[in-house]
N, C-alpha and C. Protein backbone atom coordinates (compact mmCIF):
# COMPACT_ATOMS: atom_id res chain seq x y z
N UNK A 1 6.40 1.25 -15.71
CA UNK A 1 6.51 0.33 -14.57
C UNK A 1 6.70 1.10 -13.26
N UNK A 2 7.20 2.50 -13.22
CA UNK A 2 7.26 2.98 -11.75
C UNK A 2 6.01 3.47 -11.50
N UNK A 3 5.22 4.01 -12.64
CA UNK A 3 4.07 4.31 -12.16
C UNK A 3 3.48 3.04 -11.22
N UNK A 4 3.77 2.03 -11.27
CA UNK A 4 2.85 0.62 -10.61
C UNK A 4 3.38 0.83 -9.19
N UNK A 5 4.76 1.03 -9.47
CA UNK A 5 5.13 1.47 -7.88
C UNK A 5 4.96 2.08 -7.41
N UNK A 6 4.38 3.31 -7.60
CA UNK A 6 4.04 4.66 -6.97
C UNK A 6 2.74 4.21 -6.54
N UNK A 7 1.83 3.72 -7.42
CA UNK A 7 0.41 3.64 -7.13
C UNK A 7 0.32 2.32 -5.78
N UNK A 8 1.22 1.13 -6.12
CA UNK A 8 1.12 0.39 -4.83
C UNK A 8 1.68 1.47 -3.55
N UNK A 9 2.42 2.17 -3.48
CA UNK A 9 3.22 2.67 -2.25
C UNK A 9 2.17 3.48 -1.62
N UNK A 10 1.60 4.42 -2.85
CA UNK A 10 0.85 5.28 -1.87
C UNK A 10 -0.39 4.31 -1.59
N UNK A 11 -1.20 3.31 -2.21
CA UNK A 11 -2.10 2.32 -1.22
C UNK A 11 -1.40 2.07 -0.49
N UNK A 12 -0.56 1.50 0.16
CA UNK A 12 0.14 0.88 1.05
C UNK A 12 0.04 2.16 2.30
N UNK A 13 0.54 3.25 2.24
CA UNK A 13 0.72 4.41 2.87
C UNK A 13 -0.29 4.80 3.13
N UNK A 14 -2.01 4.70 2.03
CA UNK A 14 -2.82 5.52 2.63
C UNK A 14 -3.88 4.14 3.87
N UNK A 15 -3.50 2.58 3.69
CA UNK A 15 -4.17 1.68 4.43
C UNK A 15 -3.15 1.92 5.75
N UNK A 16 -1.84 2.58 6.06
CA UNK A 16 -0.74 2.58 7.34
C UNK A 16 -1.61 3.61 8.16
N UNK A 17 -1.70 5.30 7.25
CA UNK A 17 -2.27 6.03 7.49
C UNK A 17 -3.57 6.01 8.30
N UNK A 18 -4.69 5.68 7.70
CA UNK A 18 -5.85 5.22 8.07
C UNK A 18 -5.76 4.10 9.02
N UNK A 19 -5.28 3.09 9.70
CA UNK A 19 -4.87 2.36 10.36
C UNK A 19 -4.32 3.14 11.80
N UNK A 20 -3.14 3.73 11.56
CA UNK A 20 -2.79 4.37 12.44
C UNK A 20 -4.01 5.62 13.01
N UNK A 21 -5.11 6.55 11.93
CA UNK A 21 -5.69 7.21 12.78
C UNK A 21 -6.87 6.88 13.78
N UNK A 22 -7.44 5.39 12.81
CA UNK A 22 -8.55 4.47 13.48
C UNK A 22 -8.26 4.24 15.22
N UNK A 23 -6.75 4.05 14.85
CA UNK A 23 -6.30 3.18 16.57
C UNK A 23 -6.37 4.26 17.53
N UNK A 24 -5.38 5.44 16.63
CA UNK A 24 -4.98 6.38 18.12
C UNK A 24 -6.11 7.55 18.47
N UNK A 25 -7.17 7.42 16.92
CA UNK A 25 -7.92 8.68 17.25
C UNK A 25 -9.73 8.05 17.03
N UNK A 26 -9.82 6.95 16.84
CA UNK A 26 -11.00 6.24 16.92
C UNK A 26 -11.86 6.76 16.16
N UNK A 27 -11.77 7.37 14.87
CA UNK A 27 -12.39 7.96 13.39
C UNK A 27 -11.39 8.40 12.99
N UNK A 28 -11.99 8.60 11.44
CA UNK A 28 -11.59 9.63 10.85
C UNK A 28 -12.02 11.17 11.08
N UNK A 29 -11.77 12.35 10.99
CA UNK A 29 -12.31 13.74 10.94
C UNK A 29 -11.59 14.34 9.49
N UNK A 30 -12.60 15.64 9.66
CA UNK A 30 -12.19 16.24 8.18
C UNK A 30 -10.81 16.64 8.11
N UNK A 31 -9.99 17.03 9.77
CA UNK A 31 -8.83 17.30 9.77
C UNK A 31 -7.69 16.57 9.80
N UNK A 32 -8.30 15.19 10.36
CA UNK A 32 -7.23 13.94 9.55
C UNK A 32 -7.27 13.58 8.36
N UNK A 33 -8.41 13.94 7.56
CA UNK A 33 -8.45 13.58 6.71
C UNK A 33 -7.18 14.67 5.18
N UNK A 34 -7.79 15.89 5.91
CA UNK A 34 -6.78 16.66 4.93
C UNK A 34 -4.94 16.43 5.57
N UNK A 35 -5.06 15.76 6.77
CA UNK A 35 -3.62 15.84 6.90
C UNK A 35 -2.89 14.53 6.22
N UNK A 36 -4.10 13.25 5.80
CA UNK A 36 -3.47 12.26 5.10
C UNK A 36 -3.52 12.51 3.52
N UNK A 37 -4.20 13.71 3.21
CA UNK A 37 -3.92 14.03 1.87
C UNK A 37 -2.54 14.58 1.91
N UNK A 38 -2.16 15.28 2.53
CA UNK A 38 -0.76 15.98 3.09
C UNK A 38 -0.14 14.65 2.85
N UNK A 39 0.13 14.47 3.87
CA UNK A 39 1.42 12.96 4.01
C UNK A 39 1.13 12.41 2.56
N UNK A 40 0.06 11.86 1.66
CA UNK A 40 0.23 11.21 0.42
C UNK A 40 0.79 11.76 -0.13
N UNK A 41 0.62 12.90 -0.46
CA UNK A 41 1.14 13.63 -1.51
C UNK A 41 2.88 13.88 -1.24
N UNK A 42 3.41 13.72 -0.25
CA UNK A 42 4.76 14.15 0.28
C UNK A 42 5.05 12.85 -0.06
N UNK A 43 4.65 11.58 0.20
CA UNK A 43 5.41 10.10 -0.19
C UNK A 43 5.31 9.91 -1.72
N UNK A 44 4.53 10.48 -2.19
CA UNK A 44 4.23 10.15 -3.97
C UNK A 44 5.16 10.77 -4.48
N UNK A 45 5.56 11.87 -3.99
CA UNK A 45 6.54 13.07 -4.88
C UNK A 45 8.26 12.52 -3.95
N UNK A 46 8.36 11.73 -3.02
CA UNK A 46 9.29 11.74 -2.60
C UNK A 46 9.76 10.17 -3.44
N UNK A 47 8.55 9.32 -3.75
CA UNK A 47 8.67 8.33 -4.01
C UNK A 47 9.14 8.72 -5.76
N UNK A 48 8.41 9.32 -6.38
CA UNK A 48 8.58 9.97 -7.67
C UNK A 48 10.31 10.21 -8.19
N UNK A 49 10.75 10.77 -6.96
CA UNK A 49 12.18 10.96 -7.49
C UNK A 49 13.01 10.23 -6.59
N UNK A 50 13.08 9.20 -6.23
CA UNK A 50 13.61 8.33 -5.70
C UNK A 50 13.45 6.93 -6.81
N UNK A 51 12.64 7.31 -7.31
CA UNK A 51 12.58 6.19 -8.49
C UNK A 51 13.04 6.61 -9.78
């Protein structure tokens, strides 16, 4: 069952993500793109042991 939570959080995090770079940076680039692999991976593992 936490796996369900992990997997909703990081959708949730990667539609905030993408949202937030659409507005302030009007695309995506390859370098936002590896920096929202960054941030996922830091909420999955933070989310991981918090659960």
């Amino acid at each position: 069952l936490s796996g369900v939570w992990i997997l909703l959080l990081s959708f949730g995090l990667f539609l905030l993500l993408r949202y937030w770079m659409l507005q302030r940076l009007d695309g995506v680039t390859g370098d936002t793109a590896g920096a929202m692999v960054e941030l996922l991976e830091t909420g999955i593992l933070i989310t991981a042991v918090i659960i």
